[in-house]
N, C-alpha and C. Protein backbone atom coordinates (compact mmCIF):
# COMPACT_ATOMS: atom_id res chain seq x y z
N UNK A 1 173.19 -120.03 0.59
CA UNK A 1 173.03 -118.73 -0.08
C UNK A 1 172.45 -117.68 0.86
N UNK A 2 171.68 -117.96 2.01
CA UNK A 2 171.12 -117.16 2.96
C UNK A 2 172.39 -116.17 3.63
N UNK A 3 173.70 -116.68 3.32
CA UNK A 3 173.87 -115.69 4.39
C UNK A 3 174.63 -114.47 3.65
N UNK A 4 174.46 -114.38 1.81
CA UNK A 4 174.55 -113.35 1.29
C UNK A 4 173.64 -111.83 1.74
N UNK A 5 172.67 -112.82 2.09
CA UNK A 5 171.78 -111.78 2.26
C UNK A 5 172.15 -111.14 3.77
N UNK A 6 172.38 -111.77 4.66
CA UNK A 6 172.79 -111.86 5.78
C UNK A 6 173.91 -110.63 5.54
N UNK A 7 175.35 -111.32 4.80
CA UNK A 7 176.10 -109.89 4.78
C UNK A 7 175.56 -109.02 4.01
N UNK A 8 174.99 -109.05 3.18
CA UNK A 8 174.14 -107.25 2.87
C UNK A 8 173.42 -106.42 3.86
N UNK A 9 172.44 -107.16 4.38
CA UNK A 9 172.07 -106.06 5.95
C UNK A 9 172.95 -106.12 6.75
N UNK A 10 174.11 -106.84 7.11
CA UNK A 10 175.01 -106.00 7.33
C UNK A 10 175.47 -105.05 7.65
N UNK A 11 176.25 -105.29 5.92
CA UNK A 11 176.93 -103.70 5.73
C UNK A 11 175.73 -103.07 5.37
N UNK A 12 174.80 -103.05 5.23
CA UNK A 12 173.87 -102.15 5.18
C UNK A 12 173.75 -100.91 6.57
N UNK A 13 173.64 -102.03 7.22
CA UNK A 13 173.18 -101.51 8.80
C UNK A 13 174.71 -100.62 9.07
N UNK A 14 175.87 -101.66 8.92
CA UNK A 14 177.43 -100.84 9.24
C UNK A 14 177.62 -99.45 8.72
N UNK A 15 176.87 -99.56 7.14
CA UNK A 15 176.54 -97.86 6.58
C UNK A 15 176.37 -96.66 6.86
N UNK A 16 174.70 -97.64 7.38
CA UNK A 16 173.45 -96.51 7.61
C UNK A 16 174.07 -96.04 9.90
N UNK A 17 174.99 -96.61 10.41
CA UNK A 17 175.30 -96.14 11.79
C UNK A 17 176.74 -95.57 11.27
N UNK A 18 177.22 -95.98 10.58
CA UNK A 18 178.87 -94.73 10.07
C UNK A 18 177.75 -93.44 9.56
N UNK A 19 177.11 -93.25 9.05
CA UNK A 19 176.74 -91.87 8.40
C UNK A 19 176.36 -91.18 9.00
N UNK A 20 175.38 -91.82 10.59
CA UNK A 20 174.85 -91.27 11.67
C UNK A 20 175.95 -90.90 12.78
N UNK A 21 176.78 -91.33 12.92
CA UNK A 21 177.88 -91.54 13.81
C UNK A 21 178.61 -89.98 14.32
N UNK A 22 178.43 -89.72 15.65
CA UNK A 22 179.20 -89.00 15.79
C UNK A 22 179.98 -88.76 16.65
N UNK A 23 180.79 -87.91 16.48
CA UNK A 23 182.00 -87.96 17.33
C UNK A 23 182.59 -87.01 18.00
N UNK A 24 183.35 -87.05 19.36
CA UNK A 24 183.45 -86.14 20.16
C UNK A 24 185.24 -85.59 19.82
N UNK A 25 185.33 -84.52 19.69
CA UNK A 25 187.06 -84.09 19.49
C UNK A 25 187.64 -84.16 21.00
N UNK A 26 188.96 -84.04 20.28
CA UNK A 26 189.95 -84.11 21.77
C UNK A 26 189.66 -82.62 22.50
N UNK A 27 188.63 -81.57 22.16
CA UNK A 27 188.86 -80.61 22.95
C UNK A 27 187.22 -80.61 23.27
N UNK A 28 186.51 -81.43 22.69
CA UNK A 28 184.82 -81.28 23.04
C UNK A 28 184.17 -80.99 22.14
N UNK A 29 184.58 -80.91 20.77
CA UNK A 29 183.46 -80.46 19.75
C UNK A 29 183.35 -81.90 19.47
N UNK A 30 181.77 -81.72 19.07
CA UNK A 30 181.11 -83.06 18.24
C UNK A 30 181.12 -82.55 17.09
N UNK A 31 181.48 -83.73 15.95
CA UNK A 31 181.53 -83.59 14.75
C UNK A 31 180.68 -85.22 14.14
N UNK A 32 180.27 -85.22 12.74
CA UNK A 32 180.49 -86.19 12.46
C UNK A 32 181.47 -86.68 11.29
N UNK A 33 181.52 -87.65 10.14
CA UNK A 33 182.41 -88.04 9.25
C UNK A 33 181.16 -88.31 7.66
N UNK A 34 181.46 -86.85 6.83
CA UNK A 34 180.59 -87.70 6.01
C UNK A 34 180.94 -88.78 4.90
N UNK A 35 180.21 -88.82 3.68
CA UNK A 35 180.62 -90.26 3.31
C UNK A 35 181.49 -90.10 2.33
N UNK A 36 182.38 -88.84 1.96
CA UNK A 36 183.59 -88.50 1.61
C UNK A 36 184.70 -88.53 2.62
N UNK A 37 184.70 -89.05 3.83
CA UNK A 37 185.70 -89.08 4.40
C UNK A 37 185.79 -87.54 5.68
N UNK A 38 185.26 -86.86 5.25
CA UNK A 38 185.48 -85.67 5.96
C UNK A 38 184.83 -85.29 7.15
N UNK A 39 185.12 -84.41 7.96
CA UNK A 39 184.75 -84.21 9.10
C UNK A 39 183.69 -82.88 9.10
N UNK A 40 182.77 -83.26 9.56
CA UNK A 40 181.40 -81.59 9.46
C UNK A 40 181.43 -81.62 10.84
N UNK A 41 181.09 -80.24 11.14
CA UNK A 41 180.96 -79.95 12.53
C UNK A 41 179.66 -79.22 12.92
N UNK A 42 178.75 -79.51 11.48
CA UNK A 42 177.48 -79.11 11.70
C UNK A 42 176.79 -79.79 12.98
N UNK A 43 177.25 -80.25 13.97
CA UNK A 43 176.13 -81.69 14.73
C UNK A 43 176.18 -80.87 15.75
N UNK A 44 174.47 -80.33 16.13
CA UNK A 44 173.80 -79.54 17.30
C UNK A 44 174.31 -80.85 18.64
């Protein structure tokens, strides 16, 4: 049963670094992806 817990921090952890995640465009803007799918380009 231990390693339920095991995959919950996890995807916990897989979550909490997708929400932080960001990303560089093909021309140099950083953007990231929020947790609708979409792209913000708020990222200083």
């Amino acid at each position: 049963m231990s390693w339920i817990i095991g995959l919950v921090v996890f995807t916990w952890l897989v979550n909490t670094i997708q929400k932080n995640w960001v990303y560089t465009g093909p021309r140099g803007g950083k953007y990231r992806v929020t947790n609708k799918g979409r792209k913000s380009y708020d990222v200083k």
